[in-house]
C-alpha atoms as a PDB file:
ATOM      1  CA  UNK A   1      29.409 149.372 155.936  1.00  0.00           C
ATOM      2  CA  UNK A   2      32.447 149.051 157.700  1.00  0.00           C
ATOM      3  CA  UNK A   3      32.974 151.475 160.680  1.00  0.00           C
ATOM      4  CA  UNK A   4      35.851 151.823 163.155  1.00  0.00           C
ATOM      5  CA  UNK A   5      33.822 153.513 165.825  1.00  0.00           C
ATOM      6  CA  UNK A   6      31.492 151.110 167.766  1.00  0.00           C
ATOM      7  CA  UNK A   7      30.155 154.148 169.988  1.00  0.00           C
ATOM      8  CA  UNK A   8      28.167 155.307 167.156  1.00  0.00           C
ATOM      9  CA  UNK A   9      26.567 152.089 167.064  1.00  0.00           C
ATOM     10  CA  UNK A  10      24.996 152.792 163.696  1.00  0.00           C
ATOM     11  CA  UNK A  11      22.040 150.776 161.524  1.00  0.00           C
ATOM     12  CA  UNK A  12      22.759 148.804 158.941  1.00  0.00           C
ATOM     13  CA  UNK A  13      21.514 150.286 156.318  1.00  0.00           C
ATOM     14  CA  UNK A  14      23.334 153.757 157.577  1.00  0.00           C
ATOM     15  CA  UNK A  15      25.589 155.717 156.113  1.00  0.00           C
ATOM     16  CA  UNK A  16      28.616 157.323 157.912  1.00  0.00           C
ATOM     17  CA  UNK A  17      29.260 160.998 156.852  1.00  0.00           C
ATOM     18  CA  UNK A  18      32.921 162.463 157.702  1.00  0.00           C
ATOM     19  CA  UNK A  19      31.678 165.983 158.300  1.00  0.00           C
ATOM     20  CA  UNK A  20      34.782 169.038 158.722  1.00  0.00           C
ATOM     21  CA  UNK A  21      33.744 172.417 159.212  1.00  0.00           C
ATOM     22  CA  UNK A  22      34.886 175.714 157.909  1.00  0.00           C
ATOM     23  CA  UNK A  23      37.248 178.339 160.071  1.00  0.00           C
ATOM     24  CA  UNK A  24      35.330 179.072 163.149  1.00  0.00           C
ATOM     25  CA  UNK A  25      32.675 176.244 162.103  1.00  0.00           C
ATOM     26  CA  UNK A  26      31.498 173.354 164.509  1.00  0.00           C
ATOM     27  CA  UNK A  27      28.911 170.559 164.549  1.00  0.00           C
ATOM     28  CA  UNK A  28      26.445 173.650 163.950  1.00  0.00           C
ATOM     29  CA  UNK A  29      27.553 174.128 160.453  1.00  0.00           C
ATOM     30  CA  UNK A  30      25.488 170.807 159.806  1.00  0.00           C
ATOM     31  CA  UNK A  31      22.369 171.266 161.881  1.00  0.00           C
ATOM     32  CA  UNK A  32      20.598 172.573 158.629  1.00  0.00           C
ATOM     33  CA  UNK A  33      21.964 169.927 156.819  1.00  0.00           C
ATOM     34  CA  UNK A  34      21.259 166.779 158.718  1.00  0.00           C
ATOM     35  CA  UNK A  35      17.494 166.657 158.516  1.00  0.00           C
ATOM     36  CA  UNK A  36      17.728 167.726 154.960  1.00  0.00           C
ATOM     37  CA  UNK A  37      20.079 164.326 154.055  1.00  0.00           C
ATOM     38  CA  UNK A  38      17.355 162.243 156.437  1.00  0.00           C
ATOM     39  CA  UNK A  39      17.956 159.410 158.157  1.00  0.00           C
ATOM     40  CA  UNK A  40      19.788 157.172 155.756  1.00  0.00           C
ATOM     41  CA  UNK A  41      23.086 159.561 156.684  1.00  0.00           C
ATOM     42  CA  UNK A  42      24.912 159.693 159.767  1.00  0.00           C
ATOM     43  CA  UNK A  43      26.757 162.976 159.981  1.00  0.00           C
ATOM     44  CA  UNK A  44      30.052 162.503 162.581  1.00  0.00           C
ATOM     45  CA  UNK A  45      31.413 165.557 163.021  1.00  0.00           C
ATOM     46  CA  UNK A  46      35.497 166.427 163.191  1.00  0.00           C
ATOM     47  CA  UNK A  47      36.245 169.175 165.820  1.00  0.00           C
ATOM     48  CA  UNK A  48      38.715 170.878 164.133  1.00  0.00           C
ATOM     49  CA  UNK A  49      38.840 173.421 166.489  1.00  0.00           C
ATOM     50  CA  UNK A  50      40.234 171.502 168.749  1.00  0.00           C
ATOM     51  CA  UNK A  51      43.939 171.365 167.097  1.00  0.00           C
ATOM     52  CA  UNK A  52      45.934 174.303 166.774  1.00  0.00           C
ATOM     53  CA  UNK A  53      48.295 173.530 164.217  1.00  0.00           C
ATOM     54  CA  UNK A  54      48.045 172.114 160.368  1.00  0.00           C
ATOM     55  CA  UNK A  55      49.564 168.530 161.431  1.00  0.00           C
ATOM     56  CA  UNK A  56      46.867 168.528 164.377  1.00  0.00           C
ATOM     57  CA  UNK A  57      43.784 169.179 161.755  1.00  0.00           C
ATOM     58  CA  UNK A  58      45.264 166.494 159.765  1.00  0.00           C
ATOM     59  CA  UNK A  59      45.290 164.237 162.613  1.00  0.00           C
ATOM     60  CA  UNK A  60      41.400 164.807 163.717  1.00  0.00           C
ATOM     61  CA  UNK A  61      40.625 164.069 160.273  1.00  0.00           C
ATOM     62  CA  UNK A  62      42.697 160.519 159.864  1.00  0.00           C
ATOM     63  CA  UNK A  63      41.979 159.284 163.091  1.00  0.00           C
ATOM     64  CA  UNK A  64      37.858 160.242 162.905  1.00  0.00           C
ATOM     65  CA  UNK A  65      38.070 158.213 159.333  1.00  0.00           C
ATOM     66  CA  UNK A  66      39.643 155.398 159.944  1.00  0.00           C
ATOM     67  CA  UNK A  67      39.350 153.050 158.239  1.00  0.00           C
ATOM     68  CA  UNK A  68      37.335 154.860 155.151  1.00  0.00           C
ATOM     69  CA  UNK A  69      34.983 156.939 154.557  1.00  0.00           C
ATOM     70  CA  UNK A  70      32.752 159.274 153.182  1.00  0.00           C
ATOM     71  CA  UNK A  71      34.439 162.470 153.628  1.00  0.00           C
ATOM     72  CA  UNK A  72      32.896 165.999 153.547  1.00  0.00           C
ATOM     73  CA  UNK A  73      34.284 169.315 153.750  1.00  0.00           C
ATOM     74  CA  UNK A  74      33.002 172.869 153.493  1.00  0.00           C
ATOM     75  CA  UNK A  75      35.523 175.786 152.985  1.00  0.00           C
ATOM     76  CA  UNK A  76      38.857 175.304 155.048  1.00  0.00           C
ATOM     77  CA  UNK A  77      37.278 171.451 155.874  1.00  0.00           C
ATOM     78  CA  UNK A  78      37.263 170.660 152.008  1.00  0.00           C
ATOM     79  CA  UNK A  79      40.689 172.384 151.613  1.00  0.00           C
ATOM     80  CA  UNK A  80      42.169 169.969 154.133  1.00  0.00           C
ATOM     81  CA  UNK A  81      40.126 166.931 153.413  1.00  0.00           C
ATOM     82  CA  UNK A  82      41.711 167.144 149.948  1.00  0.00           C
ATOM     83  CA  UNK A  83      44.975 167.256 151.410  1.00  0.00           C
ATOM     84  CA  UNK A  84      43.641 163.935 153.673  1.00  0.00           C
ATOM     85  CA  UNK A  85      42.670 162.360 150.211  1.00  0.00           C
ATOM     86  CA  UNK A  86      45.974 163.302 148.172  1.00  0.00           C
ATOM     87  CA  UNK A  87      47.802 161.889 150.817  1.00  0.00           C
ATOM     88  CA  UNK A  88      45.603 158.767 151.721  1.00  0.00           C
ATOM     89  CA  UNK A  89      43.331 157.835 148.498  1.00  0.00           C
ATOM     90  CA  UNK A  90      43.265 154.517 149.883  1.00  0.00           C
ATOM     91  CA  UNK A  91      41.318 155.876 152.580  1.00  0.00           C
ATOM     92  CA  UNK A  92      38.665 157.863 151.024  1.00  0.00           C
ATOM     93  CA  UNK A  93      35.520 156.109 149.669  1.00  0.00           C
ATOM     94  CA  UNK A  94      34.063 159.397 148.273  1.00  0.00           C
ATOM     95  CA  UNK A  95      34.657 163.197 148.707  1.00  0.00           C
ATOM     96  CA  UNK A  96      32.379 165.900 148.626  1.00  0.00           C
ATOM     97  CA  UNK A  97      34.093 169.286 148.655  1.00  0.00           C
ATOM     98  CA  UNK A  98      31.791 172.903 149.688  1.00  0.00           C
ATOM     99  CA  UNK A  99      32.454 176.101 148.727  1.00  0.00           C
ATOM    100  CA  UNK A 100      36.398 175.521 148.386  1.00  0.00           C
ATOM    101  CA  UNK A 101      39.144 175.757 145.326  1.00  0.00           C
ATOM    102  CA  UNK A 102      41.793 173.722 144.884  1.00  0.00           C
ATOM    103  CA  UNK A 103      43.844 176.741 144.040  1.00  0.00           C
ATOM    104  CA  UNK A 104      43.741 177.819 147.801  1.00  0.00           C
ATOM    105  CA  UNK A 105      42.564 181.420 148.771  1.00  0.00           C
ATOM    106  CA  UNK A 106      41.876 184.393 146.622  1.00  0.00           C
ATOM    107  CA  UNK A 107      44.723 187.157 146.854  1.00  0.00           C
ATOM    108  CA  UNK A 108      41.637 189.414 148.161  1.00  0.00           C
ATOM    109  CA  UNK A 109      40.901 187.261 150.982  1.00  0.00           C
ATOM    110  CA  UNK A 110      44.652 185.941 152.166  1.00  0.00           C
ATOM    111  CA  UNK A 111      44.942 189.694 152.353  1.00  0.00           C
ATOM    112  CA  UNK A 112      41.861 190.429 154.367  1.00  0.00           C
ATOM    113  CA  UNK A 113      43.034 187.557 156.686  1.00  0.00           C
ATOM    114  CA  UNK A 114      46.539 189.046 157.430  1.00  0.00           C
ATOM    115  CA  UNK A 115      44.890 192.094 158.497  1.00  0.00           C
ATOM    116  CA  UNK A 116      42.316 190.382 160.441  1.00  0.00           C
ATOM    117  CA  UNK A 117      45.724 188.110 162.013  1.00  0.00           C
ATOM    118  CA  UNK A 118      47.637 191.628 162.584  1.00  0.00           C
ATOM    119  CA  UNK A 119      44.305 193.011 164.254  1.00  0.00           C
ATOM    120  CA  UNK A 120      43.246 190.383 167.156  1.00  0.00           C
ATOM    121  CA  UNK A 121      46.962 189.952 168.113  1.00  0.00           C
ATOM    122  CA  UNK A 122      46.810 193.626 169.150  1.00  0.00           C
ATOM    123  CA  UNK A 123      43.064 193.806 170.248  1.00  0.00           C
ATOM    124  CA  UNK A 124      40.055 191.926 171.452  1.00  0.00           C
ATOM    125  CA  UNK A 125      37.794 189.734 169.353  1.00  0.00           C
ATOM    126  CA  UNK A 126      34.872 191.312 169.770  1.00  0.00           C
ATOM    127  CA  UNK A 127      33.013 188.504 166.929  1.00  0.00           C
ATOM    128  CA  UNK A 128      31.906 188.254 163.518  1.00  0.00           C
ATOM    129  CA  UNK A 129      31.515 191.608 162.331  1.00  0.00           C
ATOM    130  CA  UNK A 130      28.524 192.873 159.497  1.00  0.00           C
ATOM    131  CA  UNK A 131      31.239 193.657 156.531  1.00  0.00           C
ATOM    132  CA  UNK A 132      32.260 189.942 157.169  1.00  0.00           C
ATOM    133  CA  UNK A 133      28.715 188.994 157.001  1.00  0.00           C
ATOM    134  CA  UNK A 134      28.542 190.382 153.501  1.00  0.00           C
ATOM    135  CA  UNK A 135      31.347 188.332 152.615  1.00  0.00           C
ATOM    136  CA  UNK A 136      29.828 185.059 153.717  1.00  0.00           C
ATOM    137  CA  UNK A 137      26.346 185.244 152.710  1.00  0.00           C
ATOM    138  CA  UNK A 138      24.049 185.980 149.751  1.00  0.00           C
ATOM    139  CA  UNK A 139      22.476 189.568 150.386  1.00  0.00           C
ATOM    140  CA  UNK A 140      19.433 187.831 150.508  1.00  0.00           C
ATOM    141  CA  UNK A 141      19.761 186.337 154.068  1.00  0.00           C
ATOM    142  CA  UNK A 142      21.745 189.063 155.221  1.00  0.00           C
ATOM    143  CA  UNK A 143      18.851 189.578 157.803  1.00  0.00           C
ATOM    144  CA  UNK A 144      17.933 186.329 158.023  1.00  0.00           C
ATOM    145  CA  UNK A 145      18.648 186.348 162.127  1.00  0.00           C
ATOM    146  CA  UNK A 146      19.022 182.013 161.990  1.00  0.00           C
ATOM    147  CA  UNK A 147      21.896 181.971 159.720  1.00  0.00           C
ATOM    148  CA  UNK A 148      23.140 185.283 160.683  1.00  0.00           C
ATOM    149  CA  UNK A 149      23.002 184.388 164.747  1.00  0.00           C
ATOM    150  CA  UNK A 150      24.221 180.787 164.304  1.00  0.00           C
ATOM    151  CA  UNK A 151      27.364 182.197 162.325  1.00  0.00           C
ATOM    152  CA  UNK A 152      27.951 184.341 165.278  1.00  0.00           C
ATOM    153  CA  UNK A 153      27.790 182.360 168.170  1.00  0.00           C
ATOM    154  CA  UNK A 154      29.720 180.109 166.943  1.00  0.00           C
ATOM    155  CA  UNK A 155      32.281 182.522 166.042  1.00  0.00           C
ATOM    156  CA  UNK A 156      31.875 183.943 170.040  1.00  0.00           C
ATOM    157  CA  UNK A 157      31.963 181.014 171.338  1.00  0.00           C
ATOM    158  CA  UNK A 158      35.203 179.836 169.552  1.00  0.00           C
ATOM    159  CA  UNK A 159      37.181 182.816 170.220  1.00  0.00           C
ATOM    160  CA  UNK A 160      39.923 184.707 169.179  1.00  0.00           C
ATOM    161  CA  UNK A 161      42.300 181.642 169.626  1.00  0.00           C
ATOM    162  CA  UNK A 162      40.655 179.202 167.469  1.00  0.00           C
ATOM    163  CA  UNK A 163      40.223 181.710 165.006  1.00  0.00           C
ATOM    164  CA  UNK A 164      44.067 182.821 164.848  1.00  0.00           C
ATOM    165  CA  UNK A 165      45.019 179.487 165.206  1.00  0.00           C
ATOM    166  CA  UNK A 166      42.695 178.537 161.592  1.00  0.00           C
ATOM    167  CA  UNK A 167      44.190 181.603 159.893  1.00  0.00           C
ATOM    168  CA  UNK A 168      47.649 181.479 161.041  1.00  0.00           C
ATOM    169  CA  UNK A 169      48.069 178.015 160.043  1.00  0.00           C
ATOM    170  CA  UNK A 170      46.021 177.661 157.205  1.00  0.00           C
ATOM    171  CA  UNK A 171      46.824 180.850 154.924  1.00  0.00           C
ATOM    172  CA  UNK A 172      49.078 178.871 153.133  1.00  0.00           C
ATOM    173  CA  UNK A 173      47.211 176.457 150.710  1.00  0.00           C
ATOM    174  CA  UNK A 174      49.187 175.168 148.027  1.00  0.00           C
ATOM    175  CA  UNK A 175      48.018 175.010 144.417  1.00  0.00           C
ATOM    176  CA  UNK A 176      46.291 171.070 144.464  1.00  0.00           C
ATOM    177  CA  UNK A 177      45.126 171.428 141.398  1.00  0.00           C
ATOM    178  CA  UNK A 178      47.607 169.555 139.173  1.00  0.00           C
ATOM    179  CA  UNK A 179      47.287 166.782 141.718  1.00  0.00           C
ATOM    180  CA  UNK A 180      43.499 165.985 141.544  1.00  0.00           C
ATOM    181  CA  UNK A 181      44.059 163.697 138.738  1.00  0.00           C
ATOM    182  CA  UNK A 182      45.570 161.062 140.785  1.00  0.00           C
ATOM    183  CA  UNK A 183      41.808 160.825 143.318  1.00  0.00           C
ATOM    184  CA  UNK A 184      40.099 157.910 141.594  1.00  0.00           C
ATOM    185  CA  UNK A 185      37.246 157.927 143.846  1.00  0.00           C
ATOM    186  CA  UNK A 186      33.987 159.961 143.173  1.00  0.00           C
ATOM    187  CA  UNK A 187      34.292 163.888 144.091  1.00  0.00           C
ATOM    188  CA  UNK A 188      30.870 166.014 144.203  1.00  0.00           C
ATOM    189  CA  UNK A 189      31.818 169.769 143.687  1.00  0.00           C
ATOM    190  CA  UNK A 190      29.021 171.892 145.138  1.00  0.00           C
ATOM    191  CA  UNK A 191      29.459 175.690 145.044  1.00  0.00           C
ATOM    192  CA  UNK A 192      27.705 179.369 144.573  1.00  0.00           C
ATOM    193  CA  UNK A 193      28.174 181.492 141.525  1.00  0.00           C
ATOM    194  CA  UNK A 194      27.731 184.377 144.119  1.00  0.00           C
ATOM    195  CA  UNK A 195      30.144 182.908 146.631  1.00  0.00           C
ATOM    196  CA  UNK A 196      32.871 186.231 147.485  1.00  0.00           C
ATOM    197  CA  UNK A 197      35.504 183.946 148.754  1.00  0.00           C
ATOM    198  CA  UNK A 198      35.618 180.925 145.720  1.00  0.00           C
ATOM    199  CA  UNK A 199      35.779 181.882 142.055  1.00  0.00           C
ATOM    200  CA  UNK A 200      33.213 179.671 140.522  1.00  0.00           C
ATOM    201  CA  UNK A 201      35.723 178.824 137.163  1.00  0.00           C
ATOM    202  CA  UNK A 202      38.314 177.274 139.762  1.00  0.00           C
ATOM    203  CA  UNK A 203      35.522 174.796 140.523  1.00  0.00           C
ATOM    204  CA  UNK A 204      34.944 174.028 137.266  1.00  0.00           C
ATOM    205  CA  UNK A 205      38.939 173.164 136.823  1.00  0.00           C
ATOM    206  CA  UNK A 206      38.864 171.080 139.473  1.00  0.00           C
ATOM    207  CA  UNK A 207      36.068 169.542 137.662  1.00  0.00           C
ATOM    208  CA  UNK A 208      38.054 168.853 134.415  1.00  0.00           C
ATOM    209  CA  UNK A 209      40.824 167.346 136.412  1.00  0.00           C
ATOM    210  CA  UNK A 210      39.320 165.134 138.626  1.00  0.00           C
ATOM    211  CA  UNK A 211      38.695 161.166 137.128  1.00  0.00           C
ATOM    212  CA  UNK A 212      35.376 160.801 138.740  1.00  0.00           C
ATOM    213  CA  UNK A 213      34.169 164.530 139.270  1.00  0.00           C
ATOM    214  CA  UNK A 214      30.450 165.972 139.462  1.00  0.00           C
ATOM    215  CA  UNK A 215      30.479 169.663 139.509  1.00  0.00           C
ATOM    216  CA  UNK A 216      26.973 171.283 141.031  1.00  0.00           C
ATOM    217  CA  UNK A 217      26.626 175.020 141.048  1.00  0.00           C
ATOM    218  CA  UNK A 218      23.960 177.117 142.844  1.00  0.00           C
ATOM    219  CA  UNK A 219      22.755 180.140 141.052  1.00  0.00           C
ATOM    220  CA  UNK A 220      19.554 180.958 143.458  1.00  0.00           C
ATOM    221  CA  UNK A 221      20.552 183.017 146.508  1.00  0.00           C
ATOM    222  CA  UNK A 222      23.401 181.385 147.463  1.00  0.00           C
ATOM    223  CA  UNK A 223      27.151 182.744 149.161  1.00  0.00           C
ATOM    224  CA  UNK A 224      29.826 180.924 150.677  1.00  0.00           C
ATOM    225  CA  UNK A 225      28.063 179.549 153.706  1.00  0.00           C
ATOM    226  CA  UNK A 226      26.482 177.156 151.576  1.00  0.00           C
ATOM    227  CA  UNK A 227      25.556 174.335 154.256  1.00  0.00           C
ATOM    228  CA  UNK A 228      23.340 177.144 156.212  1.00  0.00           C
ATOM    229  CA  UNK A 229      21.688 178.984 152.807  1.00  0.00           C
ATOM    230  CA  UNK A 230      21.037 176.354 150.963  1.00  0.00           C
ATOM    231  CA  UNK A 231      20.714 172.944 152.604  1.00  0.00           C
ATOM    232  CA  UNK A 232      18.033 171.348 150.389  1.00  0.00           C
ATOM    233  CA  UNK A 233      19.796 171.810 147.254  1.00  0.00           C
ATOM    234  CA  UNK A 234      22.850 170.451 148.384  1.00  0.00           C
ATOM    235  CA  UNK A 235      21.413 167.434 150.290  1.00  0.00           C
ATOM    236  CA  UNK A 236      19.908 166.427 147.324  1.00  0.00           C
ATOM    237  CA  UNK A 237      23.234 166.545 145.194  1.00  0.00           C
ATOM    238  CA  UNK A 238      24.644 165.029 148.172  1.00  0.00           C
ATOM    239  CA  UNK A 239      22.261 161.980 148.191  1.00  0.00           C
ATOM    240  CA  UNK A 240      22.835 161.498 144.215  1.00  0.00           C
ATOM    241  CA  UNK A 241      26.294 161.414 144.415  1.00  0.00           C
ATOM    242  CA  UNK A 242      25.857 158.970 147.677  1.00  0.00           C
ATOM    243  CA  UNK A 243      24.027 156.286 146.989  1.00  0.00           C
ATOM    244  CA  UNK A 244      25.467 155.983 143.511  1.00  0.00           C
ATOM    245  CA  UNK A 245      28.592 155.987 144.985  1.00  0.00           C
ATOM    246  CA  UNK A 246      27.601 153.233 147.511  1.00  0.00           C
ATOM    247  CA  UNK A 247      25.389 151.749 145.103  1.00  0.00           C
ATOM    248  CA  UNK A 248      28.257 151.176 142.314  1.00  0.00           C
ATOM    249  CA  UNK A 249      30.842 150.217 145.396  1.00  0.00           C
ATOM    250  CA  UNK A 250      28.939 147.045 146.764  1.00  0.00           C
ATOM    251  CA  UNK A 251      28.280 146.140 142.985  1.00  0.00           C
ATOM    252  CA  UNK A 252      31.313 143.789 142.550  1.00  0.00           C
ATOM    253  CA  UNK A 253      33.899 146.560 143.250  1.00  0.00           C
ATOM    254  CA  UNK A 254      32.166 148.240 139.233  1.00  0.00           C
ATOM    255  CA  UNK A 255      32.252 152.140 139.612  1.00  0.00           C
ATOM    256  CA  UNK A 256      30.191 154.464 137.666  1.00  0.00           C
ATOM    257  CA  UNK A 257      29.883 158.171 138.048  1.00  0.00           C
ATOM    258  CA  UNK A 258      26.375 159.869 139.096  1.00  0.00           C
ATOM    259  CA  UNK A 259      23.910 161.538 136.961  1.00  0.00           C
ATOM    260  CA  UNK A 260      24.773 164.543 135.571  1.00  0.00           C
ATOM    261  CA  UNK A 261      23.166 167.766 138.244  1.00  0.00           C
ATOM    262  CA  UNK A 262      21.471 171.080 136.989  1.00  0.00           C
ATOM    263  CA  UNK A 263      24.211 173.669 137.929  1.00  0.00           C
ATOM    264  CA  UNK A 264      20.870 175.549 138.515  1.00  0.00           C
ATOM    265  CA  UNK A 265      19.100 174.496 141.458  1.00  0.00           C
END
């Protein structure tokens, strides 16, 4: 495996996971995940809330995958590691994109976000409120307090900046979709049919359009916050996709897509 950052000082046999977060996301977003993938994954985590504007997100992402790699993104990560992969395919070994349409965001929710926007420049941020709750999540772990809690520290603890700083710069998401034909790398789509935020049928366009594309929908108690609700189910599309990818890429350079996945796990 070829890896640009000696710090990590990883195995051999290891695999390097490009890991970007959602809006008002961190390394938490993962710490479900992780142990679910095991020990054959290394997740590396981009802080995207460290930049403040679009070009700054872009330049986390290029600089923590140099030279390729295994991206992942969930929600506004998968919306701007597309962007990362449209713009540098030679870059990208595989993508896995969470709970995120090429199409960009609903009319509902760029609505709800300038409202949000015109709200915290005037007041406060006094956190992650219970109607945004029900947006995120299934209504079956609406009181489950680890998801619930873990969603809103790390929405405290991120603050009002970060957050206006994701929405202010990020509203605008261009229409990708009749771009995806020219990623010629394997793509894993994972998302809910009960996510609020994605429509379900723009996954499974990106699915048609993409060359190399596995599309992997959750029926079972699932929302947006996929990598929290469900980490099982997607660590084990994950790991398909994976080591077929890998498998297929150290096999004389001969590609070959992954099994096809119940869209009901």
């Amino acid at each position: 495996m070829s890896d640009s950052t000696p710090s990590l000082n990883l195995p051999e046999a290891t695999t390097r996971l490009v890991c970007i977060p959602g809006t008002l996301c961190d390394e938490r977003l993962w710490s479900r995940l992780a142990p679910a993938l095991g020990d054959t994954f290394q997740l590396q985590h981009v802080p995207l809330h460290q930049a403040r504007t679009r070009p700054q997100m872009q330049a986390l992402i290029a600089s923590q995958s140099a030279p390729q790699a295994h991206l992942v993104g969930f929600s506004l990560g998968a919306y701007l590691a597309l962007e990362h992969a449209l713009a540098h395919p030679q870059r990208v070994k595989s993508l896995t994109l969470i709970a995120n349409s090429a199409q960009g965001l609903l009319p509902a929710e760029i609505s709800a976000r300038q409202r949000i926007v015109a709200m915290l420049e005037r007041n406060a941020y006094a956190g992650i409120t219970r109607q945004r709750l029900r947006e995120l999540l299934h209504p079956s772990h609406l009181d489950d307090v680890a998801i619930t809690a873990l969603i809103q520290q790390m929405g405290l603890d991120l603050g009002k900046d970060v957050l206006l700083a994701q929405f202010i710069t990020t509203i605008d998401r261009p229409d990708l979709m009749a771009r995806l034909p020219e990623l010629d790398f394997p793509v894993l789509i994972v998302g809910a049919v009960d996510d609020k935020l994605v429509n379900p049928d723009d996954l499974r366009a990106m699915a048609t359009h993409l060359p190399r594309a596995t599309l992997h929908l959750l029926n079972d108690n699932t929302g947006h916050m996929i990598p929290l609700e469900a980490p099982g189910p997607l660590a084990a599309a994950m790991r398909v996709h994976l080591e077929a990818t890998i498998n297929f890429n150290d096999n004389d350079g001969h590609r070959a897509m992954p099994p096809p996945l119940s869209q009901n796990q």
